[in-house]
N, C-alpha and C. Protein backbone atom coordinates (compact mmCIF):
# COMPACT_ATOMS: atom_id res chain seq x y z
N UNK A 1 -58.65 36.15 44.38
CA UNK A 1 -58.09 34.87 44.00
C UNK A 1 -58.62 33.79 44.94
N UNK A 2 -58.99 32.85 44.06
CA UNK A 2 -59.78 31.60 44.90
C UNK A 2 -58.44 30.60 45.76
N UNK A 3 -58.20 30.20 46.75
CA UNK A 3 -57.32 29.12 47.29
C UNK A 3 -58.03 28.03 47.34
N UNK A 4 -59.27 27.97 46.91
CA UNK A 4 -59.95 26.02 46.99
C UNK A 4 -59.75 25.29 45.99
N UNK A 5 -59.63 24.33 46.01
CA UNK A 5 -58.79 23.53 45.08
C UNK A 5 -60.03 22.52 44.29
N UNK A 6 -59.78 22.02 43.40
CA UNK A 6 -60.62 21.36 42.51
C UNK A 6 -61.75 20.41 43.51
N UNK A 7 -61.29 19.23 44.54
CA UNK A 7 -61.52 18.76 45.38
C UNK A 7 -62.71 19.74 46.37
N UNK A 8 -62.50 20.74 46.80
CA UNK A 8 -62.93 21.53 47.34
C UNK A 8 -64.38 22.00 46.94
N UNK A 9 -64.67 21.85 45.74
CA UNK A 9 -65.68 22.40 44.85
C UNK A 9 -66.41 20.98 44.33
N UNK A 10 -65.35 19.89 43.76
CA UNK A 10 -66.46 19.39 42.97
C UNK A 10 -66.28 17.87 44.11
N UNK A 11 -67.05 17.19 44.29
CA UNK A 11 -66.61 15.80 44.04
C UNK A 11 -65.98 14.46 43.95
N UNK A 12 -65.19 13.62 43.97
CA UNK A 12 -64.44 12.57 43.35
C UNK A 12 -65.47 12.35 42.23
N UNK A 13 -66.50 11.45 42.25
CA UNK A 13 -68.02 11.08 42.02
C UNK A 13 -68.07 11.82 40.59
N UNK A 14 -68.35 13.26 41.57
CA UNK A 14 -68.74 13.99 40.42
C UNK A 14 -67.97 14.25 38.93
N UNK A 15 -66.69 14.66 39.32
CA UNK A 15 -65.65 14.68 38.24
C UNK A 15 -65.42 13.50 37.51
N UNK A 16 -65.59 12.11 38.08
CA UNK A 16 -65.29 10.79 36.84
C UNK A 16 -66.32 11.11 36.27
N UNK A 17 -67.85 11.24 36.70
CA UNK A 17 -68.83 11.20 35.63
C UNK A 17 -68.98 11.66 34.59
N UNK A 18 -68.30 13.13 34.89
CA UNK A 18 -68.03 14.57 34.16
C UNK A 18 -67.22 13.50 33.10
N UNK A 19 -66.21 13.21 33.76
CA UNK A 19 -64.88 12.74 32.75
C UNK A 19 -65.36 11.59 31.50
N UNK A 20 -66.12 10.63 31.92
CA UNK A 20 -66.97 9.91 31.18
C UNK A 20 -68.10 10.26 30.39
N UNK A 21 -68.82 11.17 30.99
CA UNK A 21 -69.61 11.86 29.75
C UNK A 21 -68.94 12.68 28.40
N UNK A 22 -67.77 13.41 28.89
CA UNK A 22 -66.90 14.04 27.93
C UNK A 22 -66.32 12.53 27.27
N UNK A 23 -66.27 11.96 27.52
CA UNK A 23 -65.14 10.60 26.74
C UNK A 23 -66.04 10.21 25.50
N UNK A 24 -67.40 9.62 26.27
CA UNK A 24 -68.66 8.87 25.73
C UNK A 24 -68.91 9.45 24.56
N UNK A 25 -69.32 11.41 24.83
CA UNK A 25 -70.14 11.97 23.89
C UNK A 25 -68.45 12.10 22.70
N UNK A 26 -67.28 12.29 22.74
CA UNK A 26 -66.43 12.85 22.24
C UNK A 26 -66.05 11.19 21.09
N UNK A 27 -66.22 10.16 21.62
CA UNK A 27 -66.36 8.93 20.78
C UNK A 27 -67.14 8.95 19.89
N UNK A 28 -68.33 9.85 20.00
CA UNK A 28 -69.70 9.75 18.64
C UNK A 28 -69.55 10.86 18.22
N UNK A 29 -68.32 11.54 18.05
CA UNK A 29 -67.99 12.92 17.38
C UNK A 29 -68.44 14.32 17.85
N UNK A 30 -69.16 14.09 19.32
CA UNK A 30 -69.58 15.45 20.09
C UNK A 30 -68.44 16.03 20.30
N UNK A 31 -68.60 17.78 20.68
CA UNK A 31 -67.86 18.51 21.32
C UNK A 31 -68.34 19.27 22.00
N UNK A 32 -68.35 18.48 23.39
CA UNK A 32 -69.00 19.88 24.56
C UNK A 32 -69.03 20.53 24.85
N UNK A 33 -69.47 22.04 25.17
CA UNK A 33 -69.39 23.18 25.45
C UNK A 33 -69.06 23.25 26.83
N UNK A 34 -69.57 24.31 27.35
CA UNK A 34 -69.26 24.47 28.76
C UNK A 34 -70.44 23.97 29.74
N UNK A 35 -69.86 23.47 31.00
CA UNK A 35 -70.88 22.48 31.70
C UNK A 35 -72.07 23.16 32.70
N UNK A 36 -73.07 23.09 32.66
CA UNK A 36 -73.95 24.35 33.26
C UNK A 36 -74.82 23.71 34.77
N UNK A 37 -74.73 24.33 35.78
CA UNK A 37 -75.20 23.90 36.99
C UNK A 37 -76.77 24.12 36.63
N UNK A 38 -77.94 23.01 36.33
CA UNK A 38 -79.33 23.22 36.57
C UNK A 38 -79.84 23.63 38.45
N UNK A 39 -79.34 22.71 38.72
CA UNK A 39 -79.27 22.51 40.50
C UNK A 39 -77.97 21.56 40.88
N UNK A 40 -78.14 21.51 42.17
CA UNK A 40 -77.07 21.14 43.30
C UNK A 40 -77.32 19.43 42.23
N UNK A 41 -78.16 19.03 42.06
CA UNK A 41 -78.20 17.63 41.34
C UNK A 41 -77.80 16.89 39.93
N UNK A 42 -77.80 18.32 39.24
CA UNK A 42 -78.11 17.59 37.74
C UNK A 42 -77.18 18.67 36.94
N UNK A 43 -76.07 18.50 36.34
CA UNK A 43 -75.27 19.37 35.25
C UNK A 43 -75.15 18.88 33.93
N UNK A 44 -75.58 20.30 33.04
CA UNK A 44 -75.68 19.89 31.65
C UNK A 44 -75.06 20.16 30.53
N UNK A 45 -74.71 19.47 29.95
CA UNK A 45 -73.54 20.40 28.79
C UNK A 45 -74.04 20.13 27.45
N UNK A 46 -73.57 21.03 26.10
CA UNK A 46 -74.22 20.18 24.88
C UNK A 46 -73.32 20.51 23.66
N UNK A 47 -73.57 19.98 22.97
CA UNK A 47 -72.98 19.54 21.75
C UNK A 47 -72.74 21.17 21.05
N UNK A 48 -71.34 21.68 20.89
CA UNK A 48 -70.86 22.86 20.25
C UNK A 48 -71.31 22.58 18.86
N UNK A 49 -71.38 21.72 18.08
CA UNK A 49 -71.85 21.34 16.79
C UNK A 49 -73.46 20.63 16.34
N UNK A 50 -73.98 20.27 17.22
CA UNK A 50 -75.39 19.86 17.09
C UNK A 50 -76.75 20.12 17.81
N UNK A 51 -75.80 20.48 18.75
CA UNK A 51 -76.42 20.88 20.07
C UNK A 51 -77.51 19.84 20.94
N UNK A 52 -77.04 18.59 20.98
CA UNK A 52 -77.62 17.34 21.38
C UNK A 52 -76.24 17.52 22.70
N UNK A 53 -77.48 17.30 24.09
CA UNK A 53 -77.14 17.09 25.50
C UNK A 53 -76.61 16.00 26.02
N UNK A 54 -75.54 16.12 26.86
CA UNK A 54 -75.32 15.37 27.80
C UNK A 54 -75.37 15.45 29.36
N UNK A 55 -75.61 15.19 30.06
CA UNK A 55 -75.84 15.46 32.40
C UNK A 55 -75.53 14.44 32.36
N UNK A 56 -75.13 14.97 33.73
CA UNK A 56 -74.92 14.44 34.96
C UNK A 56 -75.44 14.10 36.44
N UNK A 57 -76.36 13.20 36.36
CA UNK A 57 -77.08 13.51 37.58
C UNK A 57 -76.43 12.65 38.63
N UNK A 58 -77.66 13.14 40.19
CA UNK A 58 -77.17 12.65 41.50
C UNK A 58 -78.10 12.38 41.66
N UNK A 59 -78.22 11.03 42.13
CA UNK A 59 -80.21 10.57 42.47
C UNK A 59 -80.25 11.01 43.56
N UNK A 60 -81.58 11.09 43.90
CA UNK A 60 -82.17 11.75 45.45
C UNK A 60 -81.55 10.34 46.46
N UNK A 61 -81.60 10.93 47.53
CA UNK A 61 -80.92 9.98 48.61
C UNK A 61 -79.82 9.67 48.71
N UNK A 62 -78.86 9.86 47.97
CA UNK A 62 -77.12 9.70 47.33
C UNK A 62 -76.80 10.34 46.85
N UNK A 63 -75.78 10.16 48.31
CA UNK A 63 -74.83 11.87 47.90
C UNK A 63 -73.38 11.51 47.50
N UNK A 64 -73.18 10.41 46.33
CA UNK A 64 -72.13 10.10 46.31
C UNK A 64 -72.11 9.72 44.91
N UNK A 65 -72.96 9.15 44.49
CA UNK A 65 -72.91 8.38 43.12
C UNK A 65 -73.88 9.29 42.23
N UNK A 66 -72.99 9.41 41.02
CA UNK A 66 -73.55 10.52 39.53
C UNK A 66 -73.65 9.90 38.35
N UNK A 67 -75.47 9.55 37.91
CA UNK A 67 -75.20 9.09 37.10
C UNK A 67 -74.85 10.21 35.65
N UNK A 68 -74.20 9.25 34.31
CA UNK A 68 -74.57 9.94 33.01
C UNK A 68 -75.50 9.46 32.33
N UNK A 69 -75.94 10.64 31.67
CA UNK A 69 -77.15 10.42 30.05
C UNK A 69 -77.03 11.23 29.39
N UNK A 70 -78.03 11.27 28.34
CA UNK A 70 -78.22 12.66 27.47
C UNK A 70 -78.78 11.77 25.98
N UNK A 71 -79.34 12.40 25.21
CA UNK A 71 -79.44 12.16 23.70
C UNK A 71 -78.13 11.92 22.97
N UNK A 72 -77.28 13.01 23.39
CA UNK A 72 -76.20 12.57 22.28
C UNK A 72 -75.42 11.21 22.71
N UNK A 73 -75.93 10.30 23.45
CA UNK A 73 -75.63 8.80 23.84
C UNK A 73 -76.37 8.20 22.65
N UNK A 74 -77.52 9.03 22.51
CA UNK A 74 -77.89 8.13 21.45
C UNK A 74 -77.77 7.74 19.56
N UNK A 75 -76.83 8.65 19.54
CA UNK A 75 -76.47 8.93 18.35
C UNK A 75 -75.29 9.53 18.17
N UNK A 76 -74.42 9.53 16.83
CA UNK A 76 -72.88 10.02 16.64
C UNK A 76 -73.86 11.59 16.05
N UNK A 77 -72.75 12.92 16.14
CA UNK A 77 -72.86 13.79 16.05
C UNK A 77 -73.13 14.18 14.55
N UNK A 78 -74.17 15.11 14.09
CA UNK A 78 -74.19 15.06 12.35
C UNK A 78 -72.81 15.65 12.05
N UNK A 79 -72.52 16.66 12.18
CA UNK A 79 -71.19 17.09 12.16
C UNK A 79 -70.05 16.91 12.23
N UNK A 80 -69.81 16.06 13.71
CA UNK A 80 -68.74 15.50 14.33
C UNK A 80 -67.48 15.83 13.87
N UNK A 81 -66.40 15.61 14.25
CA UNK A 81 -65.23 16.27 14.04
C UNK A 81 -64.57 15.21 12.87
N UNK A 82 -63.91 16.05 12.63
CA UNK A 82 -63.46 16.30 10.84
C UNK A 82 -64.86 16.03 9.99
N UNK A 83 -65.69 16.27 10.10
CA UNK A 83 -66.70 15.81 8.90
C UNK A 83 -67.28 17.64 8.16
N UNK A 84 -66.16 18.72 9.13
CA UNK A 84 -66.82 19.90 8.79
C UNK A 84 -67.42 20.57 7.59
């Protein structure tokens, strides 16, 4: 059993970004899967229904600020929820 606490593992930084990419992609009808560590910099998750990406990155030199992107910014989901 783990005793480290959310804090412990991720972030402040990291978790709003997280929280905003889930908001962003979930407004254009995405539904994210589970979030996958590429490296210590960059986490990626993608679309359970289209499979169009969203990350999270950390620019080099800053160790504090995460940005978001992905394709599915650029478009609503074909699928998207209720359209099943």
């Amino acid at each position: 059993m783990s005793t480290y606490g959310v804090n412990d593992v991720y972030g402040v930084d990291e978790l709003e970004a997280t929280g905003r990419a889930v908001v962003e992609a979930h407004e254009r009808g995405h539904d994210l899967g589970e979030w996958r560590p590429i490296n210590e910099r960059m986490r990626v998750a993608g679309c359970r229904l289209c499979g169009q990406l969203v990350w999270i990155v950390r620019p080099p030199g800053d160790e504090e600020t995460w940005r978001v992107g992905g394709n599915a910014f650029n478009a609503g989901c074909e699928r998207g929820f209720g359209k099943g």
